[in-house]
C-alpha atoms as a PDB file:
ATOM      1  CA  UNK A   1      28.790  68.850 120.550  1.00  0.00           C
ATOM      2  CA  UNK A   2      27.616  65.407 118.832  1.00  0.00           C
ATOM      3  CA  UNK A   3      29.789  62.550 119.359  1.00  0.00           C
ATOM      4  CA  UNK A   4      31.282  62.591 122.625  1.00  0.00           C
ATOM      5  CA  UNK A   5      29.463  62.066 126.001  1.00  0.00           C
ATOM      6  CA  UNK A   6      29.743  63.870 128.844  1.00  0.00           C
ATOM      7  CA  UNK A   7      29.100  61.660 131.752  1.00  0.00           C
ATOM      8  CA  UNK A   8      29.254  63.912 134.345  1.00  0.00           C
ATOM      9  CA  UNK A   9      26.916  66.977 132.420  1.00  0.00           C
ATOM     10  CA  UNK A  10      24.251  63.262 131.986  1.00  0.00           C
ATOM     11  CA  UNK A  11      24.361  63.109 135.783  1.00  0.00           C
ATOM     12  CA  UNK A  12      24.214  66.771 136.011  1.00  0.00           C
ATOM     13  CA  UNK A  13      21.208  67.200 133.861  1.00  0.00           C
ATOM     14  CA  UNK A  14      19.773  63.981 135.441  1.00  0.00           C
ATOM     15  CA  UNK A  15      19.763  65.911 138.742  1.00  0.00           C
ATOM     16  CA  UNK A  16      18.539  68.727 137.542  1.00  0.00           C
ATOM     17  CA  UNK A  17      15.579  67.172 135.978  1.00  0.00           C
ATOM     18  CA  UNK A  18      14.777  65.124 138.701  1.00  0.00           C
ATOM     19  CA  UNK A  19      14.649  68.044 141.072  1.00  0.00           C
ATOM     20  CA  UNK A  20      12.849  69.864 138.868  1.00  0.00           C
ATOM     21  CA  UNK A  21      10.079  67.492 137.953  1.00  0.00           C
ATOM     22  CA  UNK A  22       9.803  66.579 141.682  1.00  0.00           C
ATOM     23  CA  UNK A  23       9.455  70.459 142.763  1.00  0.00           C
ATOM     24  CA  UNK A  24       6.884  70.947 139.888  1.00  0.00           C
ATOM     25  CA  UNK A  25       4.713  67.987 140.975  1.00  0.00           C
ATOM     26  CA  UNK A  26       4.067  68.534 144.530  1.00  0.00           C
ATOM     27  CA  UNK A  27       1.774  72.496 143.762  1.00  0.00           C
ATOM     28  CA  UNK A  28       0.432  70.314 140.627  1.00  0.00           C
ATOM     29  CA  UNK A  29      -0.640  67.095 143.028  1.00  0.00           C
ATOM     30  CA  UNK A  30      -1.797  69.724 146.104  1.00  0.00           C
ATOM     31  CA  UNK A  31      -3.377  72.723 144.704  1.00  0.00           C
ATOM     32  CA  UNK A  32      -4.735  72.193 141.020  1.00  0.00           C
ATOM     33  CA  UNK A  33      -5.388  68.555 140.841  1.00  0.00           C
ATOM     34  CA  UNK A  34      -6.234  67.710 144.641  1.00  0.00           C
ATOM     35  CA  UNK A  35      -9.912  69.276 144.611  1.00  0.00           C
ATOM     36  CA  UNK A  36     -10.195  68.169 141.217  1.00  0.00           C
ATOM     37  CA  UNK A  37      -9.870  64.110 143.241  1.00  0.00           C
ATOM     38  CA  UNK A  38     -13.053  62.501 144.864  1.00  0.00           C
ATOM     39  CA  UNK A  39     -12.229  61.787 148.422  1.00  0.00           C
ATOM     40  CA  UNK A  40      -9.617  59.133 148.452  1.00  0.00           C
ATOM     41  CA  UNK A  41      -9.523  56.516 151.692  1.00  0.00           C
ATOM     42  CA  UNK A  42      -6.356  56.740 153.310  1.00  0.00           C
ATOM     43  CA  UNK A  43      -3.829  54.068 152.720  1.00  0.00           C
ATOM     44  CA  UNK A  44      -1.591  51.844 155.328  1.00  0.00           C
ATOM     45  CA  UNK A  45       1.537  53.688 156.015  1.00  0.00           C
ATOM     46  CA  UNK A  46       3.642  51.289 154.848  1.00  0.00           C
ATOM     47  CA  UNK A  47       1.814  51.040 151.217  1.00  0.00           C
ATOM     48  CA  UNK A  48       2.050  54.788 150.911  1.00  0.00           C
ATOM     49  CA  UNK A  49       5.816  54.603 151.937  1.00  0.00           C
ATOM     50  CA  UNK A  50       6.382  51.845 149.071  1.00  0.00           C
ATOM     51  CA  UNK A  51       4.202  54.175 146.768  1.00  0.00           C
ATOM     52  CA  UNK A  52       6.348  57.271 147.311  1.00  0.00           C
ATOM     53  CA  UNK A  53       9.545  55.483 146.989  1.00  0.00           C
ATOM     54  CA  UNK A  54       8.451  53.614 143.547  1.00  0.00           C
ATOM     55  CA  UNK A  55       7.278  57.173 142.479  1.00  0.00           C
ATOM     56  CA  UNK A  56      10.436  58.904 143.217  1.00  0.00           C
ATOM     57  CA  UNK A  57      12.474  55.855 141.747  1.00  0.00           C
ATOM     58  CA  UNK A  58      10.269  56.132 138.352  1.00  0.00           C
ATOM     59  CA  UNK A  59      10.841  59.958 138.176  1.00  0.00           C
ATOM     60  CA  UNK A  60      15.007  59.105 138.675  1.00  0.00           C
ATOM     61  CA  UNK A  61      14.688  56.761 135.495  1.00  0.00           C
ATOM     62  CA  UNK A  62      12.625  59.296 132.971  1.00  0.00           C
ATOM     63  CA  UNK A  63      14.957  61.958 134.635  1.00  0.00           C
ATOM     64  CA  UNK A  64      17.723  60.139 133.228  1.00  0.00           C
ATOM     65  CA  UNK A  65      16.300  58.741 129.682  1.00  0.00           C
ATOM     66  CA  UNK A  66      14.944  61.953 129.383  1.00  0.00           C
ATOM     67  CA  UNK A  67      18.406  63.333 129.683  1.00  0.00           C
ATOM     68  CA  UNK A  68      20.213  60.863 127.905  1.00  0.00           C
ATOM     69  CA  UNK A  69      17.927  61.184 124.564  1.00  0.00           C
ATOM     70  CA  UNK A  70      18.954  64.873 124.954  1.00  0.00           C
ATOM     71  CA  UNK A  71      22.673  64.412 124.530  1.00  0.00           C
ATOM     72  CA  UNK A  72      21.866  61.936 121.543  1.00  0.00           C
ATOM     73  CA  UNK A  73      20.231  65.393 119.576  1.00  0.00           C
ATOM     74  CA  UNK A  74      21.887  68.163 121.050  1.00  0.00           C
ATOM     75  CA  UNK A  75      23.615  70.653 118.708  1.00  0.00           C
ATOM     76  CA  UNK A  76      24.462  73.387 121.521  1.00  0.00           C
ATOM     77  CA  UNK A  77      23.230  76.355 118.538  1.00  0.00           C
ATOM     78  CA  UNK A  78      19.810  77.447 119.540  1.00  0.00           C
ATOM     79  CA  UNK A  79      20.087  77.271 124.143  1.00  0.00           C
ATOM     80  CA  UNK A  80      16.954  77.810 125.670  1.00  0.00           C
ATOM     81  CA  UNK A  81      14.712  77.122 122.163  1.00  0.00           C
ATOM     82  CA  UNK A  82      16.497  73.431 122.079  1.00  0.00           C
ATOM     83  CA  UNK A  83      14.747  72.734 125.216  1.00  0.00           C
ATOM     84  CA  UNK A  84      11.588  74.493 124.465  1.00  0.00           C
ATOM     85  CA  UNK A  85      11.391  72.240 120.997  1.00  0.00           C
ATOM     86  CA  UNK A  86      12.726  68.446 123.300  1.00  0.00           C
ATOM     87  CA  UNK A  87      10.549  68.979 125.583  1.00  0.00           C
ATOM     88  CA  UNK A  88       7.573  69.498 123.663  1.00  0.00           C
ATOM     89  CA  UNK A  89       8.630  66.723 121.588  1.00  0.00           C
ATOM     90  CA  UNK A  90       8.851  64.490 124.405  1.00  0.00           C
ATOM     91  CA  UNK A  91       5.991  65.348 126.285  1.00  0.00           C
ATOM     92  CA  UNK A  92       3.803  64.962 122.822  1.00  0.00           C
ATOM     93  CA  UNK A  93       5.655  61.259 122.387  1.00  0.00           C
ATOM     94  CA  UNK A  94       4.606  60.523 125.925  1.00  0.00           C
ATOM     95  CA  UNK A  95       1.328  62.344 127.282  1.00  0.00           C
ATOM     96  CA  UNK A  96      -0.030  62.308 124.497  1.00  0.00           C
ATOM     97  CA  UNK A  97      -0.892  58.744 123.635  1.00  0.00           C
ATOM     98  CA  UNK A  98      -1.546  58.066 127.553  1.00  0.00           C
ATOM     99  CA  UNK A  99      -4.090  60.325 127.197  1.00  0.00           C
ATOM    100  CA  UNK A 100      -6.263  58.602 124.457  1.00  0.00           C
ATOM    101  CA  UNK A 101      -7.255  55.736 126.145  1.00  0.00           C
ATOM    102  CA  UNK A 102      -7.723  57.363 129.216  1.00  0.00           C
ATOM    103  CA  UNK A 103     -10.279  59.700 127.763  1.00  0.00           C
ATOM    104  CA  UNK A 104     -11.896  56.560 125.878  1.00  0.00           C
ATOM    105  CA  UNK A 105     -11.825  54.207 129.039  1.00  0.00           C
ATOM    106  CA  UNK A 106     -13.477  57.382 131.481  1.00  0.00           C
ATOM    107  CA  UNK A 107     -11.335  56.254 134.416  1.00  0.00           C
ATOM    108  CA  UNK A 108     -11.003  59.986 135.544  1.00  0.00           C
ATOM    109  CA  UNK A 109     -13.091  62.490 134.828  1.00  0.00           C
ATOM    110  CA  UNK A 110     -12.371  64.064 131.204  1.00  0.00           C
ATOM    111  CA  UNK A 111     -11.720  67.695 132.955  1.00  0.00           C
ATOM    112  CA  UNK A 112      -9.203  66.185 135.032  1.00  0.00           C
ATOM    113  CA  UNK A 113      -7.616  63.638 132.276  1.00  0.00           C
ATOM    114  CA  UNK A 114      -7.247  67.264 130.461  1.00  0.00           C
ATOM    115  CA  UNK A 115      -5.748  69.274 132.871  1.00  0.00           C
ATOM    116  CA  UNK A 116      -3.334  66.464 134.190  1.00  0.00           C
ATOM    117  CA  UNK A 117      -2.397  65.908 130.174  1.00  0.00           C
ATOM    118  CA  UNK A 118      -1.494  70.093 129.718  1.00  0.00           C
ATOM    119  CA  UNK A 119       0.230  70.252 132.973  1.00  0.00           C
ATOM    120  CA  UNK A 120       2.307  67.148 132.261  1.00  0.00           C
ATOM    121  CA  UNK A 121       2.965  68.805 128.744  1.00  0.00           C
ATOM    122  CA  UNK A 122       3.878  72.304 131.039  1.00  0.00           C
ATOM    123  CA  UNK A 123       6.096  70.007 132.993  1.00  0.00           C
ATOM    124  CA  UNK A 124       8.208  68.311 129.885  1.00  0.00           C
ATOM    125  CA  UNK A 125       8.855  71.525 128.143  1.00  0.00           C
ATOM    126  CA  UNK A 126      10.201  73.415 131.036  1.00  0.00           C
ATOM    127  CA  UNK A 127      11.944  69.835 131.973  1.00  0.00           C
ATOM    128  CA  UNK A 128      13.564  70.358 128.566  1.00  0.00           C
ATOM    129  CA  UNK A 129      14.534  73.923 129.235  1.00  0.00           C
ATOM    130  CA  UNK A 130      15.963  72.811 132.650  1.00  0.00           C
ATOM    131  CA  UNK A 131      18.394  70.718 130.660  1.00  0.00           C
ATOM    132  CA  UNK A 132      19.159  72.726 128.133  1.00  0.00           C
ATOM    133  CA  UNK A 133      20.306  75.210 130.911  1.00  0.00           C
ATOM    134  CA  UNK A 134      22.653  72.586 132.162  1.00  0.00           C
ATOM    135  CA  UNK A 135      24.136  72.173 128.342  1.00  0.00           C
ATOM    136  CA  UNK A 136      24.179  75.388 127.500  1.00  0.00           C
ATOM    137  CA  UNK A 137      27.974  76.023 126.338  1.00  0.00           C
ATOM    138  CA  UNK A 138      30.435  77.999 129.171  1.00  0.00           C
ATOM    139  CA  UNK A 139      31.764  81.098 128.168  1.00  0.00           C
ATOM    140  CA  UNK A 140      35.065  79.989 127.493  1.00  0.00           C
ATOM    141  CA  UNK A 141      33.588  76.916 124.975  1.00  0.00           C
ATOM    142  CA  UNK A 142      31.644  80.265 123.232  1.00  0.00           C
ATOM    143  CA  UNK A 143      34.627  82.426 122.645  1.00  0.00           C
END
């Protein structure tokens, strides 16, 4: 599978992730972390409107690095444990570090610097699974 690069399975995957991550966030934002947040003063419409879009646009562009990092290690032998392994990977590279001087600077509360930290971990493993769906070889390329 190394060596050549499939444009449209990038896009594919990119799509898939981006979905995915975007589904998984809104029950994580409105149900576990929500009463975990202090009463937050509403903001003007057109700041939240900016907010959402430059939230969406920043889950587009680690939808598609995440993807594209994928297709640079992908061997196509193991399916759904590939995924399981880049995603944790991943999510270790990137969560973890944030989290450190989070916990050290006690911006947020440490239960909810912990919780957001596991879920976000939850969330890049079954990212990577998501994509290695999308990779996983037809039944034709198998045979």
């Amino acid at each position: 599978m190394k060596g050549t690069f499939d444009l449209k399975k990038w896009m594919y995957g990119t799509l898939a992730v981006f979905v995915f991550i975007s589904l998984f966030e809104y029950p994580v934002r409105h149900w576990i972390l929500a009463p975990m947040h202090p009463e937050i003063p509403s903001a003007a419409p057109e700041s939240t409107m900016l907010l959402r879009i430059a939230i969406y646009l920043g889950r587009l562009i680690f939808s598609a690095v995440f993807a594209f990092v994928f297709t640079k290690g992908y061997e196509g032998k193991s399916g759904i444990g590939e995924g399981l392994r880049f995603g944790l990977w991943i999510g270790l590279l990137v969560y973890l570090p944030a989290f450190i001087p989070n916990i050290v600077g006690g911006i947020s509360p440490a239960d909810q610097l912990i919780v957001r930290t596991l879920l976000s971990l939850v969330e890049s493993v079954l990212s990577g699974t998501v994509l290695s769906l999308v990779y996983r070889p037809n039944a034709s390329a198998r045979a």
